[in-house]
PDB file of N, CA and C in Angstrom:
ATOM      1  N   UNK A   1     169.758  37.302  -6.329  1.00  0.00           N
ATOM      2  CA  UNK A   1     169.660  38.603  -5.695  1.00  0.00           C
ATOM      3  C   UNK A   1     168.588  39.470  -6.351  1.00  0.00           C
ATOM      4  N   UNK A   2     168.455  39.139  -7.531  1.00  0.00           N
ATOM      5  CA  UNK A   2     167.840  40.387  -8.546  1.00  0.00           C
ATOM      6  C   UNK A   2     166.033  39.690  -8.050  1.00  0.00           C
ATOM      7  N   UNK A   3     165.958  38.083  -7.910  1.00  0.00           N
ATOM      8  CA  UNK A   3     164.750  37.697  -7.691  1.00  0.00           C
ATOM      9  C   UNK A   3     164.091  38.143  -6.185  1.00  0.00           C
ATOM     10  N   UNK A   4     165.153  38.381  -5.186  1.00  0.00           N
ATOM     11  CA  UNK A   4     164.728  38.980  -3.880  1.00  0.00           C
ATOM     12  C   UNK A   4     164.593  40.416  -3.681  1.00  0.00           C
ATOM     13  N   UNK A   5     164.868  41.135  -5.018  1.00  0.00           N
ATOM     14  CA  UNK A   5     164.722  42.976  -4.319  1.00  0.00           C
ATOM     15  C   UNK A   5     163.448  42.670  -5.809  1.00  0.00           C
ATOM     16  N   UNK A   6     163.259  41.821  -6.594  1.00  0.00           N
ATOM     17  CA  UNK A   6     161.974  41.948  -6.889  1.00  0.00           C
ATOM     18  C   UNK A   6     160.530  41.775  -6.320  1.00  0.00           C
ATOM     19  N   UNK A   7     160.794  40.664  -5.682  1.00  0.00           N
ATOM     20  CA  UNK A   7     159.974  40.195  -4.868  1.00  0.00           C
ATOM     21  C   UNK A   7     159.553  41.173  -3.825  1.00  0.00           C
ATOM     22  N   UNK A   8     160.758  41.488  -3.231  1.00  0.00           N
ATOM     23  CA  UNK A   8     160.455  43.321  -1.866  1.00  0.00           C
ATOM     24  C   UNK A   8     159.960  43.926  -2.871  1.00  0.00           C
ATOM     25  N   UNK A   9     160.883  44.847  -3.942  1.00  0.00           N
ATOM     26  CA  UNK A   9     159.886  45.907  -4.682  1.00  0.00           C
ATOM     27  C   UNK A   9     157.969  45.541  -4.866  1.00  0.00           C
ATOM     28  N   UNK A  10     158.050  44.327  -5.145  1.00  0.00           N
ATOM     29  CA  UNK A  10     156.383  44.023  -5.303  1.00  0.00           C
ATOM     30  C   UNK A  10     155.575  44.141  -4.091  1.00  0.00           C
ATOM     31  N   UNK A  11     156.457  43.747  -2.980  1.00  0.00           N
ATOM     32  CA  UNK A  11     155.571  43.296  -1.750  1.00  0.00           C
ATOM     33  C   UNK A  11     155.302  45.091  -1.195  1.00  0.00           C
ATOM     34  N   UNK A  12     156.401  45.907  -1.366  1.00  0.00           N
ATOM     35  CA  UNK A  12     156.274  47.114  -0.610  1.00  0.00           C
ATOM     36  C   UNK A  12     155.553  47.848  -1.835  1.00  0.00           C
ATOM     37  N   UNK A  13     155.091  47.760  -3.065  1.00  0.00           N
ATOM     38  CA  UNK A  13     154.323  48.479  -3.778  1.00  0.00           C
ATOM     39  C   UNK A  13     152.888  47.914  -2.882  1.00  0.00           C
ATOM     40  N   UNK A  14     152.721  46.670  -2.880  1.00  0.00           N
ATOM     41  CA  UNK A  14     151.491  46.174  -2.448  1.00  0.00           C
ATOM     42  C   UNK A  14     150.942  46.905  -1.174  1.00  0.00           C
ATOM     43  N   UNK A  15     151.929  46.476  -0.331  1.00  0.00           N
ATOM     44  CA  UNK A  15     151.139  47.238   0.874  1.00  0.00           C
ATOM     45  C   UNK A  15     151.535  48.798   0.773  1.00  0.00           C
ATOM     46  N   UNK A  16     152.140  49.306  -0.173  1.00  0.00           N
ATOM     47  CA  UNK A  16     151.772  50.809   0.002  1.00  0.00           C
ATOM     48  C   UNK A  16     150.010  50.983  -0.587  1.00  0.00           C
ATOM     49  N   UNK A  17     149.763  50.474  -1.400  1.00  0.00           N
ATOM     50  CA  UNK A  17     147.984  50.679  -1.883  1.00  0.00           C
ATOM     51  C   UNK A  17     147.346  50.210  -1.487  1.00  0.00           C
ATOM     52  N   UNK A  18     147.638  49.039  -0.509  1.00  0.00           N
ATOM     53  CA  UNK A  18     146.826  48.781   0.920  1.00  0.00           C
ATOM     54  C   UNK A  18     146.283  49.630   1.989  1.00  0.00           C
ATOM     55  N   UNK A  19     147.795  50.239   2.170  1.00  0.00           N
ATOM     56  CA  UNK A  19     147.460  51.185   3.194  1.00  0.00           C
ATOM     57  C   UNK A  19     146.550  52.478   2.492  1.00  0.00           C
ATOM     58  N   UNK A  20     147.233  53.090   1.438  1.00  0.00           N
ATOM     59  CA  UNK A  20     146.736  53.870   0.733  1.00  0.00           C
ATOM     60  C   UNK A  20     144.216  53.626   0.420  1.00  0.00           C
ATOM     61  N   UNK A  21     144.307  52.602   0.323  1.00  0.00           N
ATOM     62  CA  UNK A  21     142.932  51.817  -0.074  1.00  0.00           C
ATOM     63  C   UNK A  21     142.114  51.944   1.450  1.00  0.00           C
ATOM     64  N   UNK A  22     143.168  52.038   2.465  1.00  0.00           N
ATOM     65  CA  UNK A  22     142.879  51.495   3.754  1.00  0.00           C
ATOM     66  C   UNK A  22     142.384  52.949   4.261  1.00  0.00           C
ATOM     67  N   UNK A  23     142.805  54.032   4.001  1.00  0.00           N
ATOM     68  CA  UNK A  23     142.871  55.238   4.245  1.00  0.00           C
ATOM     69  C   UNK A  23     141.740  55.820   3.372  1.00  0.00           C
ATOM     70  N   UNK A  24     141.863  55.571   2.321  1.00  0.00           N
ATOM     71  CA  UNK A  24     140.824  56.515   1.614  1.00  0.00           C
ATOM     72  C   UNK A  24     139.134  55.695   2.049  1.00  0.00           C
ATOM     73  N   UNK A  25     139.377  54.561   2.512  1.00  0.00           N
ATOM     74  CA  UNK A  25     138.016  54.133   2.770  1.00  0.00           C
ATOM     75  C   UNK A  25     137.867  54.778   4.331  1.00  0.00           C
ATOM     76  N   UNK A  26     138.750  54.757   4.781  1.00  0.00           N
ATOM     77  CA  UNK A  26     138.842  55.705   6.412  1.00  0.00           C
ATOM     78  C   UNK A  26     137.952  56.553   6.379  1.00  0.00           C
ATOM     79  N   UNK A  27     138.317  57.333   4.995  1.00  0.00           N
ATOM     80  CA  UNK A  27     137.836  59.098   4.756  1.00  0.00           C
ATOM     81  C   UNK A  27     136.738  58.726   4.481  1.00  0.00           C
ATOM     82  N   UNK A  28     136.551  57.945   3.545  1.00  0.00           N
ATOM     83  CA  UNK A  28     135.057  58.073   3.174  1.00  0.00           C
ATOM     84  C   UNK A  28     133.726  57.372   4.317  1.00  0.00           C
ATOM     85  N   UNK A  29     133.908  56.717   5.371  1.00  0.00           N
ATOM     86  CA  UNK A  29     133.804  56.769   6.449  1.00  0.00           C
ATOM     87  C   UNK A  29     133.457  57.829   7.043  1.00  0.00           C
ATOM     88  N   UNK A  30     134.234  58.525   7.437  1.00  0.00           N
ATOM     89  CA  UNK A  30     134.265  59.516   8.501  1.00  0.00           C
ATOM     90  C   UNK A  30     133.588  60.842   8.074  1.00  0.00           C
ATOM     91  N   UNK A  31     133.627  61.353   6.196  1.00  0.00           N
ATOM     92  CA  UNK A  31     132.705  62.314   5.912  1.00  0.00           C
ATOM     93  C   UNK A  31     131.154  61.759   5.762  1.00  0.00           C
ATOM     94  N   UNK A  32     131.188  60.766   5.557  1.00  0.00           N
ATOM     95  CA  UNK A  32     129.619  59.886   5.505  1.00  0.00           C
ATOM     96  C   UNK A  32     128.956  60.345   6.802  1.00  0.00           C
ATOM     97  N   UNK A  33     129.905  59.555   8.074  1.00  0.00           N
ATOM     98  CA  UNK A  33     129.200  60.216   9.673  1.00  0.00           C
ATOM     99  C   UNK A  33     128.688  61.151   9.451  1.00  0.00           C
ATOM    100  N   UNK A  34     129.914  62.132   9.150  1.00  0.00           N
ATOM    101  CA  UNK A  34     129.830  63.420   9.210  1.00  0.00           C
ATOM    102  C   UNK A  34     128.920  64.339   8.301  1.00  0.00           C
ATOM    103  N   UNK A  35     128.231  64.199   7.145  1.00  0.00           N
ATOM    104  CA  UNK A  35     128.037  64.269   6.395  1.00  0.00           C
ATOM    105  C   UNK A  35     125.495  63.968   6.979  1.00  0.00           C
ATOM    106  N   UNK A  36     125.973  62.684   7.504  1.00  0.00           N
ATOM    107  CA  UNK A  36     125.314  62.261   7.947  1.00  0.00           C
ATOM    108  C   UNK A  36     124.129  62.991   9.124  1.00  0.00           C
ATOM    109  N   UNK A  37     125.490  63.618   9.872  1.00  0.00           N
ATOM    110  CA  UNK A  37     125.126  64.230  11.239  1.00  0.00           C
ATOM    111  C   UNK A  37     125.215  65.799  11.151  1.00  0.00           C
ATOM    112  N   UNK A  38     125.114  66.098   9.873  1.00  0.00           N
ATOM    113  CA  UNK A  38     125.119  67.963   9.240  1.00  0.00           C
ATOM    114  C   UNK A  38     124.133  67.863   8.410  1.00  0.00           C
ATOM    115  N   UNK A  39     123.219  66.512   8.474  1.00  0.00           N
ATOM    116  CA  UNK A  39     121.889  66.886   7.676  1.00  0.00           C
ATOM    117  C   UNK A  39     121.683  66.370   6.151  1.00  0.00           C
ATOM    118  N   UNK A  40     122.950  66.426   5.483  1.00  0.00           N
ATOM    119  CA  UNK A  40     123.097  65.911   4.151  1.00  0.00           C
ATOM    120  C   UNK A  40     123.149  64.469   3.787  1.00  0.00           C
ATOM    121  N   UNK A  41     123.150  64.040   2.562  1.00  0.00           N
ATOM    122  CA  UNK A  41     122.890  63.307   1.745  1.00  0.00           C
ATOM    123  C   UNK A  41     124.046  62.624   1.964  1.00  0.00           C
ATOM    124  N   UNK A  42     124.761  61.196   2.636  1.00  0.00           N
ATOM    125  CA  UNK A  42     126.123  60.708   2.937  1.00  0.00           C
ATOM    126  C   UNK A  42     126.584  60.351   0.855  1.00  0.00           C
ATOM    127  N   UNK A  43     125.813  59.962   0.594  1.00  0.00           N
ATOM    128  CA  UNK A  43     126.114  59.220  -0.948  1.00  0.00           C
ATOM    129  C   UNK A  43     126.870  60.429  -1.663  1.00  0.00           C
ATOM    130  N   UNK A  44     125.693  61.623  -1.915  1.00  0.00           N
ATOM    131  CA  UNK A  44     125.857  62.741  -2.482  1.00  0.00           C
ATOM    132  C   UNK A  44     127.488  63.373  -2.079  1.00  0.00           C
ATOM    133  N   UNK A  45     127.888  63.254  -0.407  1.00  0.00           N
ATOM    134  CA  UNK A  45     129.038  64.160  -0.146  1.00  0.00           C
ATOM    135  C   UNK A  45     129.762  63.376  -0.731  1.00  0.00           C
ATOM    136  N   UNK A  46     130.233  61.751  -0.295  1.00  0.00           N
ATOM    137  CA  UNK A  46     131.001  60.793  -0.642  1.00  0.00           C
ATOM    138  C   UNK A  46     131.324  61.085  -2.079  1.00  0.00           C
ATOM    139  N   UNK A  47     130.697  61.030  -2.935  1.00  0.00           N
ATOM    140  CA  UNK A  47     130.363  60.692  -4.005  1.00  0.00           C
ATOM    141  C   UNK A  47     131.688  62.400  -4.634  1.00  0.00           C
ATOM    142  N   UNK A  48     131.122  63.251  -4.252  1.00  0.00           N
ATOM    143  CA  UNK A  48     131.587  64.456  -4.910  1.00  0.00           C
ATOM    144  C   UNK A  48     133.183  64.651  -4.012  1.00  0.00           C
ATOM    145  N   UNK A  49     133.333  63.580  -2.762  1.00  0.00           N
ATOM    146  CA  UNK A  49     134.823  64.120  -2.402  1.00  0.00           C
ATOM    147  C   UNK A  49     135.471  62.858  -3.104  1.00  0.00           C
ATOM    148  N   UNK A  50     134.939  61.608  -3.235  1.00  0.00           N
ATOM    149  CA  UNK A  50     135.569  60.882  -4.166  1.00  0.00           C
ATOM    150  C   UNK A  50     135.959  61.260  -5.392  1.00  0.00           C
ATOM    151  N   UNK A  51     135.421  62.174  -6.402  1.00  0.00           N
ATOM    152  CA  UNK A  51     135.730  62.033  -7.278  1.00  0.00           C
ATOM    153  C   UNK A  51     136.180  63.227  -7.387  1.00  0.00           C
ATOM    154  N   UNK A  52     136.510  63.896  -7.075  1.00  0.00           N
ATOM    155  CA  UNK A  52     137.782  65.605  -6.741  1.00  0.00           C
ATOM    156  C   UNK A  52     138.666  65.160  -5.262  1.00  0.00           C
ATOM    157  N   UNK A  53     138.818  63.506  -4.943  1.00  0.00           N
ATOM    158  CA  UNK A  53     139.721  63.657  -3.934  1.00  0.00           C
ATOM    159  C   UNK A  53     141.418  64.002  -4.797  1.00  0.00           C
ATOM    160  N   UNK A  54     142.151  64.609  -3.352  1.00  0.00           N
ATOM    161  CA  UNK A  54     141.472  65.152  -2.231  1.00  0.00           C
ATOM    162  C   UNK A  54     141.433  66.805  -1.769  1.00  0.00           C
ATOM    163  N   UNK A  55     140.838  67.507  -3.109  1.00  0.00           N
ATOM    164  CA  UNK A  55     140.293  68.829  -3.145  1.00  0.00           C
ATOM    165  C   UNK A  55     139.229  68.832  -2.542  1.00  0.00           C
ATOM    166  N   UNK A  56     138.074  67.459  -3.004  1.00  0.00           N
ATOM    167  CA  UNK A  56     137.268  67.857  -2.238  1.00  0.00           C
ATOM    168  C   UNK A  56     136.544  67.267  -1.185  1.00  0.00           C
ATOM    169  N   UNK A  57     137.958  66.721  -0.401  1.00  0.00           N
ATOM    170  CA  UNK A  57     137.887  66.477   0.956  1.00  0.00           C
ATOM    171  C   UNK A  57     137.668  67.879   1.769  1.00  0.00           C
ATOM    172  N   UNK A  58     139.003  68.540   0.972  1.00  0.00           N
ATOM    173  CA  UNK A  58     138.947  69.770   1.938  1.00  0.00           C
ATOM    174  C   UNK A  58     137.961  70.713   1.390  1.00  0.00           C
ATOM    175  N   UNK A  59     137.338  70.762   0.498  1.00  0.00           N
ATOM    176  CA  UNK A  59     136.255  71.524   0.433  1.00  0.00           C
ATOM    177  C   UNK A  59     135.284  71.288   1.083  1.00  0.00           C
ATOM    178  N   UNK A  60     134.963  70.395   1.400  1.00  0.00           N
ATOM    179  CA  UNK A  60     133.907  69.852   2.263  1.00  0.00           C
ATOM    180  C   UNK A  60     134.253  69.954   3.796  1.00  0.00           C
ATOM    181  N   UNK A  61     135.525  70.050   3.849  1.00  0.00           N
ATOM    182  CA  UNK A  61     135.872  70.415   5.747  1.00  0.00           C
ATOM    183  C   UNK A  61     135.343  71.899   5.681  1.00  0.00           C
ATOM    184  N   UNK A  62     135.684  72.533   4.824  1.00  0.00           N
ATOM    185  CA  UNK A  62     135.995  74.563   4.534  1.00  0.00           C
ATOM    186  C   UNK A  62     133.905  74.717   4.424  1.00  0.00           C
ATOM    187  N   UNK A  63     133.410  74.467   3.617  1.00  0.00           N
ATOM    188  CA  UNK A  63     132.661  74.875   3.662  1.00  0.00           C
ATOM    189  C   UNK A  63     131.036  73.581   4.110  1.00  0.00           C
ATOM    190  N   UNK A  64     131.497  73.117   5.129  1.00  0.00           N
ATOM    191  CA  UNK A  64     130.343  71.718   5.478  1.00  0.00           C
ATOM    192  C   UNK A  64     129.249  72.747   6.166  1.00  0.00           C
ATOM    193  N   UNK A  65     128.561  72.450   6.354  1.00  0.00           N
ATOM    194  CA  UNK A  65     126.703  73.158   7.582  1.00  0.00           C
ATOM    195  C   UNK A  65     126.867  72.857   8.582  1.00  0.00           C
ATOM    196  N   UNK A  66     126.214  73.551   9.588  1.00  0.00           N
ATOM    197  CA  UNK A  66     127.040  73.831  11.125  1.00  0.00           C
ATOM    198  C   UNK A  66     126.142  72.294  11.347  1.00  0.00           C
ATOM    199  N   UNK A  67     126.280  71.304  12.701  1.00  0.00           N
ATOM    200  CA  UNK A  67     125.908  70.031  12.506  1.00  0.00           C
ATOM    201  C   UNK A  67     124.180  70.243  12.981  1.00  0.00           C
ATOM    202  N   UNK A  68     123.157  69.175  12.702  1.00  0.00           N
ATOM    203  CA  UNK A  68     122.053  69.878  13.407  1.00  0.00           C
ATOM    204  C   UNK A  68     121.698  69.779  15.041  1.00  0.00           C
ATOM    205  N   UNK A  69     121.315  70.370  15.975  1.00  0.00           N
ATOM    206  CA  UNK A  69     121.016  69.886  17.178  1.00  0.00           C
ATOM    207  C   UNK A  69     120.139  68.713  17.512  1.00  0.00           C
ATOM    208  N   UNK A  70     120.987  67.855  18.779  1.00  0.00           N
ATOM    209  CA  UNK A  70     120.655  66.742  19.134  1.00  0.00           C
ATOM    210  C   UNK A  70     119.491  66.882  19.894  1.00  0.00           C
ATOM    211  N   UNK A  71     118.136  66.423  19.501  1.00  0.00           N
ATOM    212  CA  UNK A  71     116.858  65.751  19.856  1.00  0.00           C
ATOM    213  C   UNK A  71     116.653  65.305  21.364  1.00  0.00           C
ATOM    214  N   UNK A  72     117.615  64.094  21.188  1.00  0.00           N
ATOM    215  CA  UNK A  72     117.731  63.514  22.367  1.00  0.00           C
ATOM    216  C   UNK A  72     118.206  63.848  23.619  1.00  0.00           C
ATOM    217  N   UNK A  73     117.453  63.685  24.719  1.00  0.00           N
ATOM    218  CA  UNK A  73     117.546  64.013  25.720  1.00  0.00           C
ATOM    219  C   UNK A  73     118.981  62.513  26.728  1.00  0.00           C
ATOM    220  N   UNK A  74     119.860  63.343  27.883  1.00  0.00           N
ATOM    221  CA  UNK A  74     121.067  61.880  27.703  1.00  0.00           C
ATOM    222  C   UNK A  74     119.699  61.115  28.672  1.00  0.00           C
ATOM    223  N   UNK A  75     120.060  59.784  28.981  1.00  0.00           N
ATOM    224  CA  UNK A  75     119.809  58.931  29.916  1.00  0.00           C
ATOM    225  C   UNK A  75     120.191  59.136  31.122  1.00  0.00           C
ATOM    226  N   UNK A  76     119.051  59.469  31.947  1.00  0.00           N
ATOM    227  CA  UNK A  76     119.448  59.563  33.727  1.00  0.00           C
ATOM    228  C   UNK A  76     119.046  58.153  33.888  1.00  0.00           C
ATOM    229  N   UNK A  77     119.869  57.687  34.651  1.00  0.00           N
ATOM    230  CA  UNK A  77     119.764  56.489  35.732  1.00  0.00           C
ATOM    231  C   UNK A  77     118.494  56.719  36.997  1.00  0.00           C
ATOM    232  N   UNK A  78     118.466  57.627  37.462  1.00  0.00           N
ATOM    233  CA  UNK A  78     117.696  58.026  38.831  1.00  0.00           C
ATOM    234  C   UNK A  78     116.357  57.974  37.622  1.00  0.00           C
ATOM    235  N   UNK A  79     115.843  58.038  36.781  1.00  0.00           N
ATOM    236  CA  UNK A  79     114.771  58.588  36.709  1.00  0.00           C
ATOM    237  C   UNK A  79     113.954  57.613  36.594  1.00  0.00           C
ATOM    238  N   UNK A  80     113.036  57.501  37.234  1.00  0.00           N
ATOM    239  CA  UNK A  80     111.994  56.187  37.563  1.00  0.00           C
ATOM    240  C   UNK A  80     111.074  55.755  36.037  1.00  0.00           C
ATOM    241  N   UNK A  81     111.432  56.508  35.138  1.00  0.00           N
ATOM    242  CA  UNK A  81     110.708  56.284  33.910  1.00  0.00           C
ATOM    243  C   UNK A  81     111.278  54.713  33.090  1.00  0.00           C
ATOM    244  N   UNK A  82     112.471  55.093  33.534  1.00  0.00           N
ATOM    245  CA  UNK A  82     113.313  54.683  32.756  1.00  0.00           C
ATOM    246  C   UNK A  82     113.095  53.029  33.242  1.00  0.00           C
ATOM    247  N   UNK A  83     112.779  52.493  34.433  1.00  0.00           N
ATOM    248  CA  UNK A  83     112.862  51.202  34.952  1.00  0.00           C
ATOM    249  C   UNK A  83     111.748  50.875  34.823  1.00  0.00           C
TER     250      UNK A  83
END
């Protein structure tokens, strides 16, 4: 008995820092985009919410740069350039 709630205790520590590992690479993901698409340095943000996570996750939501405007014009279908 004592070898089967060891075995669970190990298995549910495991996938809790799975998920946990699974998540924080999520974040660092998603401020990179983001990070990316407001003009800045993705390494530089990553880098400074990694290592004050997760203070400075949310510092970086509270005070990020408005994003810059998109360049690109969308794709018309009708427009004879395009074919």
């Amino acid at each position: 008995m004592d070898e089967i709630s060891n075995l669970l205790a190990k298995s549910l520590v495991i996938m809790f820092l799975a998920f946990v590992l699974v998540m924080i690479a999520m974040t660092i993901r998603v401020i990179a985009n983001d990070a990316r698409r407001r003009g800045k340095n993705p390494v530089l943000v990553v880098l400074l919410c990694l290592l004050t996570f997760p203070l400075g996750v949310i510092v970086w939501l509270m005070f990020r740069p408005a994003p810059l405007p998109r360049s690109r014009q969308p794709l018309r279908l009708e427009d004879p350039r395009v074919q």
